[in-house]
Protein backbone atom coordinates (compact mmCIF):
# COMPACT_ATOMS: atom_id res chain seq x y z
CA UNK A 1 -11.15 15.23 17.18
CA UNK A 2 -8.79 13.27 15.48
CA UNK A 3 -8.56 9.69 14.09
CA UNK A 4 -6.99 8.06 16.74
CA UNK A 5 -9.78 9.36 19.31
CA UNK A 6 -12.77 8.53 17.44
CA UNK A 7 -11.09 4.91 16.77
CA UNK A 8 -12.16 4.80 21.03
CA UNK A 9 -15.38 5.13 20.09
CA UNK A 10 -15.79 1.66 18.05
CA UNK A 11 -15.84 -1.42 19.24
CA UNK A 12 -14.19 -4.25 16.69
CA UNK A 13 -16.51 -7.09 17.67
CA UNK A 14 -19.33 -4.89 17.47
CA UNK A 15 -18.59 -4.33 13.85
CA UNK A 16 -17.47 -7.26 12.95
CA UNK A 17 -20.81 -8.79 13.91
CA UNK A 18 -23.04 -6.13 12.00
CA UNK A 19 -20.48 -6.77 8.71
CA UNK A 20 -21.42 -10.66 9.41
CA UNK A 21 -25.01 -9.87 9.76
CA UNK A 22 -25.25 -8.14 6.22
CA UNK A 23 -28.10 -9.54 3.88
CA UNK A 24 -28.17 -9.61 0.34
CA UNK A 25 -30.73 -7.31 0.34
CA UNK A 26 -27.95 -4.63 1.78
CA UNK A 27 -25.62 -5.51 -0.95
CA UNK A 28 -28.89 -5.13 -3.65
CA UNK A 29 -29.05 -1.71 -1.81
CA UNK A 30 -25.77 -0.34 -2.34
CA UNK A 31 -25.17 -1.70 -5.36
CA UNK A 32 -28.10 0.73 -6.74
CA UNK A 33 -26.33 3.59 -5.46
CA UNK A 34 -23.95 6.59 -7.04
CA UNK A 35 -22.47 6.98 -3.84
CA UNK A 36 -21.68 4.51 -1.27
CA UNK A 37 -21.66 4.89 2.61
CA UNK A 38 -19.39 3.20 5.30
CA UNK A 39 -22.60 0.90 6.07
CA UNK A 40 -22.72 -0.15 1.74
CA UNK A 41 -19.13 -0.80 2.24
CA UNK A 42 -20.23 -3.01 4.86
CA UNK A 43 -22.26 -4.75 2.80
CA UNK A 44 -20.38 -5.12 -0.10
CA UNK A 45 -17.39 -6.69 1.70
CA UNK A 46 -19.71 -8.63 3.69
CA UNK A 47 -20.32 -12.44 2.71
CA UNK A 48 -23.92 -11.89 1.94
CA UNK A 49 -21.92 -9.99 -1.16
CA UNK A 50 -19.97 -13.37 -2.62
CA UNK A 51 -23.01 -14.03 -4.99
CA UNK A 52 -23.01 -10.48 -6.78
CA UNK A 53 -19.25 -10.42 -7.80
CA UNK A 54 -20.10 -10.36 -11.34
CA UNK A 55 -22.41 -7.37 -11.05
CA UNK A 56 -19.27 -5.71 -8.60
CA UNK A 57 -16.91 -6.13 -11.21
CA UNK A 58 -18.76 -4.32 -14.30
CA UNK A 59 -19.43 -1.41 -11.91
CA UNK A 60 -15.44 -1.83 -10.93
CA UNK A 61 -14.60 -1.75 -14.51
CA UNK A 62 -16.58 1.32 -15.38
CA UNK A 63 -16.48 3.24 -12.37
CA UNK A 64 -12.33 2.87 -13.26
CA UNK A 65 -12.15 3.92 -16.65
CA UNK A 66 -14.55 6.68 -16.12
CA UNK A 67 -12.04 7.95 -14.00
CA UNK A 68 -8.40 6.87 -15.38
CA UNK A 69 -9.36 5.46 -18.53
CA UNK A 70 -7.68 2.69 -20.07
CA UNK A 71 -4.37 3.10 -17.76
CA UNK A 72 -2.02 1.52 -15.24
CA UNK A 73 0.60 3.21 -13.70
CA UNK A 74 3.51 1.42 -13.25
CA UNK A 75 6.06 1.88 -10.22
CA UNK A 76 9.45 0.24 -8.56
CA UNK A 77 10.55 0.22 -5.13
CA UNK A 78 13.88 0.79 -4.15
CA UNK A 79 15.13 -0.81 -1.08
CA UNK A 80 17.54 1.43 0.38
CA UNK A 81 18.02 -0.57 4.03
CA UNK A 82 16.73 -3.44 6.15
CA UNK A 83 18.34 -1.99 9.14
CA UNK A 84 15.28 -1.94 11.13
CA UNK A 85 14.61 -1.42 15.38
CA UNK A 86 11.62 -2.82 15.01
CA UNK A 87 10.37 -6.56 16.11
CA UNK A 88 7.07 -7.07 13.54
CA UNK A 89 6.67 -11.18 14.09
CA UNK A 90 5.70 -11.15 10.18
CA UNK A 91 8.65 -9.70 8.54
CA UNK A 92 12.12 -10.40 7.48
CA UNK A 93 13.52 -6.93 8.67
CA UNK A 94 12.51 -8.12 11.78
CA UNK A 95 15.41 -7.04 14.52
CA UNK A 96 15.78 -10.43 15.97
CA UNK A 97 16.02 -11.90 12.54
CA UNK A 98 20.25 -12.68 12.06
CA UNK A 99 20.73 -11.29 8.36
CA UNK A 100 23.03 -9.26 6.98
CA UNK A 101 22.28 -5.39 7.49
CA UNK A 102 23.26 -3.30 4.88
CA UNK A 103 22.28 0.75 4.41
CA UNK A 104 22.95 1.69 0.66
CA UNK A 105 26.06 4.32 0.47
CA UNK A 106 25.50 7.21 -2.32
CA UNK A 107 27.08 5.12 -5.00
CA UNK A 108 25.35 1.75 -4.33
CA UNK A 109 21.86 4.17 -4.69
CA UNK A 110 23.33 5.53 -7.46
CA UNK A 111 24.51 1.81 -8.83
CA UNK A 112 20.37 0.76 -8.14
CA UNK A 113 18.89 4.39 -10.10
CA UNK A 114 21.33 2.58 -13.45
CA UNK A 115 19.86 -0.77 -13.21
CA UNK A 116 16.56 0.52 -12.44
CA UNK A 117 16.49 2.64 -15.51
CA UNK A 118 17.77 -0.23 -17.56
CA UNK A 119 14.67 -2.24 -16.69
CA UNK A 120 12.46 0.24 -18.67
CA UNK A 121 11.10 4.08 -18.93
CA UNK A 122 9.99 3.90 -14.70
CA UNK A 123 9.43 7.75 -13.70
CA UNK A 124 7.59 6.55 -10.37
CA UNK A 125 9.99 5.19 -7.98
CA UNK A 126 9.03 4.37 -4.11
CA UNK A 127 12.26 4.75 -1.79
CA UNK A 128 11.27 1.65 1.20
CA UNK A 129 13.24 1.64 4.45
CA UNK A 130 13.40 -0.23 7.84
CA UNK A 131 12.88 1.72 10.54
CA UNK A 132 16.40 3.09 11.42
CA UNK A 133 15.60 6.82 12.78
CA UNK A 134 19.36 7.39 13.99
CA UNK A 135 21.08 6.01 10.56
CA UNK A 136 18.11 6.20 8.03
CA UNK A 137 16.12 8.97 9.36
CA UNK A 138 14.78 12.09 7.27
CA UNK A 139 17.84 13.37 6.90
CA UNK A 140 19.47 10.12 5.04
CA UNK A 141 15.78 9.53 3.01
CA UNK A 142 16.25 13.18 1.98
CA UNK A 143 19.71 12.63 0.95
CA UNK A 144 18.22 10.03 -1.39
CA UNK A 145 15.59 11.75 -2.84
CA UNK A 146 18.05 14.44 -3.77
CA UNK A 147 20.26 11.28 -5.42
CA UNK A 148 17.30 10.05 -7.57
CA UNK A 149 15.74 13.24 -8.27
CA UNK A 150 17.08 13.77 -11.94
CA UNK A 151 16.52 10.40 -12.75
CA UNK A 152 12.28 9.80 -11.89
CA UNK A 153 9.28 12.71 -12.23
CA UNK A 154 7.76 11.02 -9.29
CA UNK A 155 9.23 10.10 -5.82
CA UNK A 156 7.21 7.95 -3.15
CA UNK A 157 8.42 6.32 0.38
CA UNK A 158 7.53 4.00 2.34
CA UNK A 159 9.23 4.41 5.60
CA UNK A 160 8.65 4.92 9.23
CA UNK A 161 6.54 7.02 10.95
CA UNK A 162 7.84 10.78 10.60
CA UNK A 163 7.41 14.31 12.56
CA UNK A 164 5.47 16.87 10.86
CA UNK A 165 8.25 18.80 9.79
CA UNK A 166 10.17 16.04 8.75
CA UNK A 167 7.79 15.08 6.16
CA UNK A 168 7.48 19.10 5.32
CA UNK A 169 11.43 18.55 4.68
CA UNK A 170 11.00 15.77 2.09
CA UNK A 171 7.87 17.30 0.30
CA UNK A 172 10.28 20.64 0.10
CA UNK A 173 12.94 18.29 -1.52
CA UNK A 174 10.96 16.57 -4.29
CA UNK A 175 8.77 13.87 -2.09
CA UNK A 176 5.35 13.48 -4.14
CA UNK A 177 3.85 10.70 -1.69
CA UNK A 178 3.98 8.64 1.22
CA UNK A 179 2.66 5.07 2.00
CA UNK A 180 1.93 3.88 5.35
CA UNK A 181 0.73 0.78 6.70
CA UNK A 182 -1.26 0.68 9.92
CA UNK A 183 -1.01 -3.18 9.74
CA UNK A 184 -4.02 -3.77 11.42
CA UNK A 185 -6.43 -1.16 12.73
CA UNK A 186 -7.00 -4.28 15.93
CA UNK A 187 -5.67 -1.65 19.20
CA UNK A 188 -6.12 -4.39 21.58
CA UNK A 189 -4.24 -7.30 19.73
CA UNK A 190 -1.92 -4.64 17.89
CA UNK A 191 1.27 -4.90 20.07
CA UNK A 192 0.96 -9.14 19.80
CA UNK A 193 2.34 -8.43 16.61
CA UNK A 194 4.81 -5.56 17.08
CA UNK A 195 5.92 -6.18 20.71
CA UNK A 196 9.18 -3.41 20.39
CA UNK A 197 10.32 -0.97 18.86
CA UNK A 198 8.58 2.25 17.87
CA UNK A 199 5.82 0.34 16.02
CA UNK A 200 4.33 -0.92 18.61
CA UNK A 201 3.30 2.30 19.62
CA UNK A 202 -0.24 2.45 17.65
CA UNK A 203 -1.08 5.79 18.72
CA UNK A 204 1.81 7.49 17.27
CA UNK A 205 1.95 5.20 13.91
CA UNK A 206 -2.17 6.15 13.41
CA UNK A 207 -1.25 9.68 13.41
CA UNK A 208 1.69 9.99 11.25
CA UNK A 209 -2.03 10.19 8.77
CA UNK A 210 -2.74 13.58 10.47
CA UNK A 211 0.92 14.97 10.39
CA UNK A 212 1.23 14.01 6.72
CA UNK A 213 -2.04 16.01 6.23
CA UNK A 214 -1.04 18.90 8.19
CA UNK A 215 2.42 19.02 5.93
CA UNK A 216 0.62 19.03 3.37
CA UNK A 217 1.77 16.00 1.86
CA UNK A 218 0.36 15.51 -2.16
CA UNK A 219 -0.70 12.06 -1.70
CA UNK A 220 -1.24 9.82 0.99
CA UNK A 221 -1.63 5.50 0.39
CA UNK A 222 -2.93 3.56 3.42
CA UNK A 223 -2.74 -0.03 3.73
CA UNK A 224 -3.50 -3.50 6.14
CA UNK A 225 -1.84 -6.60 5.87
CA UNK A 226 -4.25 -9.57 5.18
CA UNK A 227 -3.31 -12.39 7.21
CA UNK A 228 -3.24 -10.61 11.00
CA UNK A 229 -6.33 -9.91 11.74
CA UNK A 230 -10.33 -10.57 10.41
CA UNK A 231 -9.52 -8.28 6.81
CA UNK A 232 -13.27 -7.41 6.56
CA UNK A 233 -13.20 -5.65 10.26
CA UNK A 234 -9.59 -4.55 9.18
CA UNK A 235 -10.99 -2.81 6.16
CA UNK A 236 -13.94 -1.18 7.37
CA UNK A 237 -11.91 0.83 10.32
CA UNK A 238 -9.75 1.46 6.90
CA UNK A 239 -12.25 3.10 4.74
CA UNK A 240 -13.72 5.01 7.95
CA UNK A 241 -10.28 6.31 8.10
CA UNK A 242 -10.20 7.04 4.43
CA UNK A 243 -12.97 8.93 5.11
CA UNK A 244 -11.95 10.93 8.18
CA UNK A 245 -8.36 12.04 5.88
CA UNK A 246 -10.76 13.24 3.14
CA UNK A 247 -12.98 15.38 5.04
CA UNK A 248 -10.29 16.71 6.97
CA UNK A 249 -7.23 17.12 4.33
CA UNK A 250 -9.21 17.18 1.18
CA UNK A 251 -6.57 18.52 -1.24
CA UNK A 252 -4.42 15.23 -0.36
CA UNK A 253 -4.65 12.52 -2.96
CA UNK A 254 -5.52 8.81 -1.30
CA UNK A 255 -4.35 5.64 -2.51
CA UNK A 256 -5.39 2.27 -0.81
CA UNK A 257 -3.32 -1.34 -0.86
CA UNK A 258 -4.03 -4.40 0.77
CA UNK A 259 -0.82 -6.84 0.86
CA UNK A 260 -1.27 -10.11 1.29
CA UNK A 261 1.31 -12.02 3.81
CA UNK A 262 4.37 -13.72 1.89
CA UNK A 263 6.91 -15.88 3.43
CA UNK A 264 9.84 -14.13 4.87
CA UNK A 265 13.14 -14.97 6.78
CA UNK A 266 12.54 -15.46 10.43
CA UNK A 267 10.73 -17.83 13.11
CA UNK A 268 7.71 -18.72 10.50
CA UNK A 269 5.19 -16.67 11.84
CA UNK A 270 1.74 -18.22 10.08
CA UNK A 271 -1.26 -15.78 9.14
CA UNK A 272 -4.35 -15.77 11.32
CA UNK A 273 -6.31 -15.12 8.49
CA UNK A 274 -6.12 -16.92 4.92
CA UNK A 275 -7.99 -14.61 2.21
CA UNK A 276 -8.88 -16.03 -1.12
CA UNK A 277 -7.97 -14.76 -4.07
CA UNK A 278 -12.43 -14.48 -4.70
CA UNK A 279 -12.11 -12.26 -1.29
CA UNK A 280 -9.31 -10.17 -2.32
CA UNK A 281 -11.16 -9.21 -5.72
CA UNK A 282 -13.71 -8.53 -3.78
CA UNK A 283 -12.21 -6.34 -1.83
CA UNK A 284 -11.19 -4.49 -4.67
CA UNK A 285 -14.56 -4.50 -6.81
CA UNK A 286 -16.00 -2.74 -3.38
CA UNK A 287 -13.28 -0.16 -2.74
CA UNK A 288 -13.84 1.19 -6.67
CA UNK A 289 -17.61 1.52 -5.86
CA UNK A 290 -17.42 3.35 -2.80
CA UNK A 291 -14.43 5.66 -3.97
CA UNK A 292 -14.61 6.10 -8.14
CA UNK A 293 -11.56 8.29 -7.49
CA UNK A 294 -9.59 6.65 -5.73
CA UNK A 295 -5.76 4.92 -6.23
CA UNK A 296 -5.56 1.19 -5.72
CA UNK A 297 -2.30 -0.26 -6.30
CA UNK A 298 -0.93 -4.21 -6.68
CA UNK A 299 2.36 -5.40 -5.67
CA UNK A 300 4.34 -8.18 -6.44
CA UNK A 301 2.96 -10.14 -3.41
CA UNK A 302 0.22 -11.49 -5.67
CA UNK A 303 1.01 -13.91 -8.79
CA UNK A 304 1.10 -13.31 -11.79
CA UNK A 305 -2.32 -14.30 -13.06
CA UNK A 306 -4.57 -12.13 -10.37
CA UNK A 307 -2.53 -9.34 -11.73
CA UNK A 308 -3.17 -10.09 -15.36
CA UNK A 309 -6.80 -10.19 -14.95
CA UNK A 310 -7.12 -7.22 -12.36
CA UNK A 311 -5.60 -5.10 -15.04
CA UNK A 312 -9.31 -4.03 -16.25
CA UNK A 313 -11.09 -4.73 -13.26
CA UNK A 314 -10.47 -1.94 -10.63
CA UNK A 315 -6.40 -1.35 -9.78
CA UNK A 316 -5.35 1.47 -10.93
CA UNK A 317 -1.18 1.11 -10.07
CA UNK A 318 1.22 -2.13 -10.67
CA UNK A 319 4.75 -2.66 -9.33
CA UNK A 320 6.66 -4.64 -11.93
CA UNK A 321 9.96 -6.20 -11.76
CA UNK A 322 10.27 -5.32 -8.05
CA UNK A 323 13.33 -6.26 -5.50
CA UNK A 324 12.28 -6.35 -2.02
CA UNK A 325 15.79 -6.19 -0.82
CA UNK A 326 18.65 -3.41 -0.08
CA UNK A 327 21.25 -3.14 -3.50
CA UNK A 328 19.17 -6.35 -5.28
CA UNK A 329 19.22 -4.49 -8.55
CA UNK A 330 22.85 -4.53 -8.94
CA UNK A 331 24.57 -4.73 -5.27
CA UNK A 332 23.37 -7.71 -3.24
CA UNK A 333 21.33 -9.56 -5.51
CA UNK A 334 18.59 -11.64 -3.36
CA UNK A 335 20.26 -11.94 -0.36
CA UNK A 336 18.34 -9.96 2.31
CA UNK A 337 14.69 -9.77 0.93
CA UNK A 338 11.75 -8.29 3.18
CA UNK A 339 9.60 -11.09 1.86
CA UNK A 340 9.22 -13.55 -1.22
CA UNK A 341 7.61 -11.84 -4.39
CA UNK A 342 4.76 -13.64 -6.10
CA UNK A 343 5.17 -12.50 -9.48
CA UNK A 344 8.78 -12.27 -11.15
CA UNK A 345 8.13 -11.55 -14.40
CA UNK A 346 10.42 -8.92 -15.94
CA UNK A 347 8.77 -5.35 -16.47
CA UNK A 348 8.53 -5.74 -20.14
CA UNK A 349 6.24 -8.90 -19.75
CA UNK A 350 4.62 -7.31 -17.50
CA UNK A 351 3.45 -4.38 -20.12
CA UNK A 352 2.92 -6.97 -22.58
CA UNK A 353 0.15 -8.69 -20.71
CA UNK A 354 -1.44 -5.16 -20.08
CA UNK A 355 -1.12 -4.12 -23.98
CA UNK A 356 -2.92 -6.97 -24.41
CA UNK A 357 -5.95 -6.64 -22.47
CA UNK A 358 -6.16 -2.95 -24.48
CA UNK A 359 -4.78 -1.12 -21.31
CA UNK A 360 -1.62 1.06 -21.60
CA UNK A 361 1.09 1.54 -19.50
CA UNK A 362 1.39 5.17 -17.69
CA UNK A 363 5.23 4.84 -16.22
CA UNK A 364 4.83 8.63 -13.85
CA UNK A 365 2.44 10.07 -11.65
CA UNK A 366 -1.40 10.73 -13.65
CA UNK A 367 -1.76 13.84 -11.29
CA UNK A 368 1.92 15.29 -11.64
CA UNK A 369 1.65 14.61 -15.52
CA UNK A 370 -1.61 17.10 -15.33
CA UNK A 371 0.25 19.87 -13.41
């Protein structure tokens, strides 16, 4: 059975009551042991959990460097379109939004690889799209990858939804990973946030997870956006389906991100949900303990000080210097952004900050670099 029937079988209130109902006594529980289960995860994200943070975050710390050492990985995105067919009421790809739409020619990828490479010594670059299938499908993200290839060791995307062969197509050309967002793991209140376009289909977006498995993608990063829907409830359907993926394609690497919304171009859509930045470590402290191995990255979304002291706390990846729009490293500059960055410090401040703290900066892929 796959994810997207055994979601049927849970109910979110039902869950979100039992997280709500967690006692400290839980949280003493699974804080004393080696190996958590969905129901310590519970617990640990559960209010009843807001008095042990301390005790969460040396177990974070050493549970991380146990397992990556004194690292973070650093990575860029590269826009390469906001042409999207999608209507997502928190984004500024939205369809409906009246911006410029612009898909990046060979040369103006080529013009974003020499600016890119002029920031610093980046060898993990994530291609982003909209979701164009008929002018940015797999063929045009291949295309790409084939463009950047000689120019990064590691090559992630973050695009739409893609057949199983299609994603056998990019792994064949030099794809390492791919990062997908479910958005919100809420089926019944799903489509009040992507009413059209192929998004809104939450079936086939759920298991794009299965066909990367099946293609045998290298890595896998799964993600919900705080700010839609109740982000404990959110999370706990995510780790269950961190879970499933492990069980069921266990020689796929997992990485885990939790954006927080940002303001974006478009009708002001305002979050449901306002998490604080003592929630959102949190979050993080209980992800390390109930997966020592796992990937958790940090985007620019968050400012600049969260970052900083995250560094030795639990993330494992940092974006740095990012442009959230199509051509803003040398084409467009800021003119058609997905959203509004949080922390736009320049890459080598960035590495500063982490030098500082005694961490080092790993600029490609820890697993590729151990091949």
């Amino acid at each position: 059975m796959e994810f997207k029937e055994l979601i049927d079988n849970y109910n979110w209130d039902d869950i979100k009551h039992a997280i709500y109902n967690k006692t400290a006594k839980d949280v003493e529980i699974a804080l004393s042991k080696p190996k958590c289960s969905i129901e310590d995860f519970m617990a640990l994200i559960s209010p009843a959990a807001q008095p042990y943070l301390e005790q969460m975050a040396i177990l974070s710390r050493k549970y991380t460097q146990q397992r990556f050492g004194k690292t973070i990985q650093f990575y860029i995105p590269l826009y390469l379109t906001n042409s999207c067919i999608n209507h997502c009421v928190y984004c500024g790809f939205n369809h409906s939004n009246d911006i410029k739409r612009i898909i990046l020619t060979d040369e103006q990828i080529m013009q974003e690889v020499e600016a890119i490479k002029k920031l610093g010594n980046f060898q993990h670059i994530l291609l982003v799209t909209g979701e164009n299938p008929r002018d940015a499908g797999a063929d045009y993200i291949e295309n790409a990858i084939n463009l950047v290839k000689p120019h990064f060791q590691s090559i992630s995307i973050e695009v739409q939804p893609l057949k199983e062969s299609e994603y056998k197509q990019l792994t064949d050309a030099g794809m390492n990973a791919v990062y997908c967002y479910q958005e919100t793991y809420n089926k019944e209140r799903y489509k009040i946030y992507h009413p059209k376009g192929m998004k809104s289909k939450f079936d086939w977006r759920i298991d794009a997870y299965e066909r990367m498995g099946k293609a045998g993608v290298h890595k896998v990063g799964l993600g919900v956006l705080i700010g839609l829907e109740d982000w404990r409830t959110d999370t706990i359907f995510m780790a269950s389906h961190l879970r499933y993926l492990q069980r069921t394609y266990w020689q796929t690497k997992y990485s885990v991100s939790f954006p927080r919304m940002r303001p974006h171009v478009g009708e002001g859509f305002q979050p449901n949900v306002i998490m604080s930045d003592r929630e959102y470590v949190q979050l993080i402290f209980a992800f390390r303990i109930f997966d020592h191995d796992l990937e958790i990255a940090m985007s620019t979304r968050e400012e600049n000080r969260l970052r900083d002291s995250m560094t030795t706390l639990g993330i494992t990846s940092l974006s740095a210097g990012s442009k959230t729009d199509p051509g803003g490293y040398a084409v467009y500059k800021d003119e058609l952004e997905q959203f509004v960055i949080n922390d736009d410090r320049d890459p080598d401040t960035v590495l500063e900050a982490i030098k500082k703290q005694g961490y080092e900066v790993v600029w490609k892929d820890w697993d590729l670099s151990l091949q």
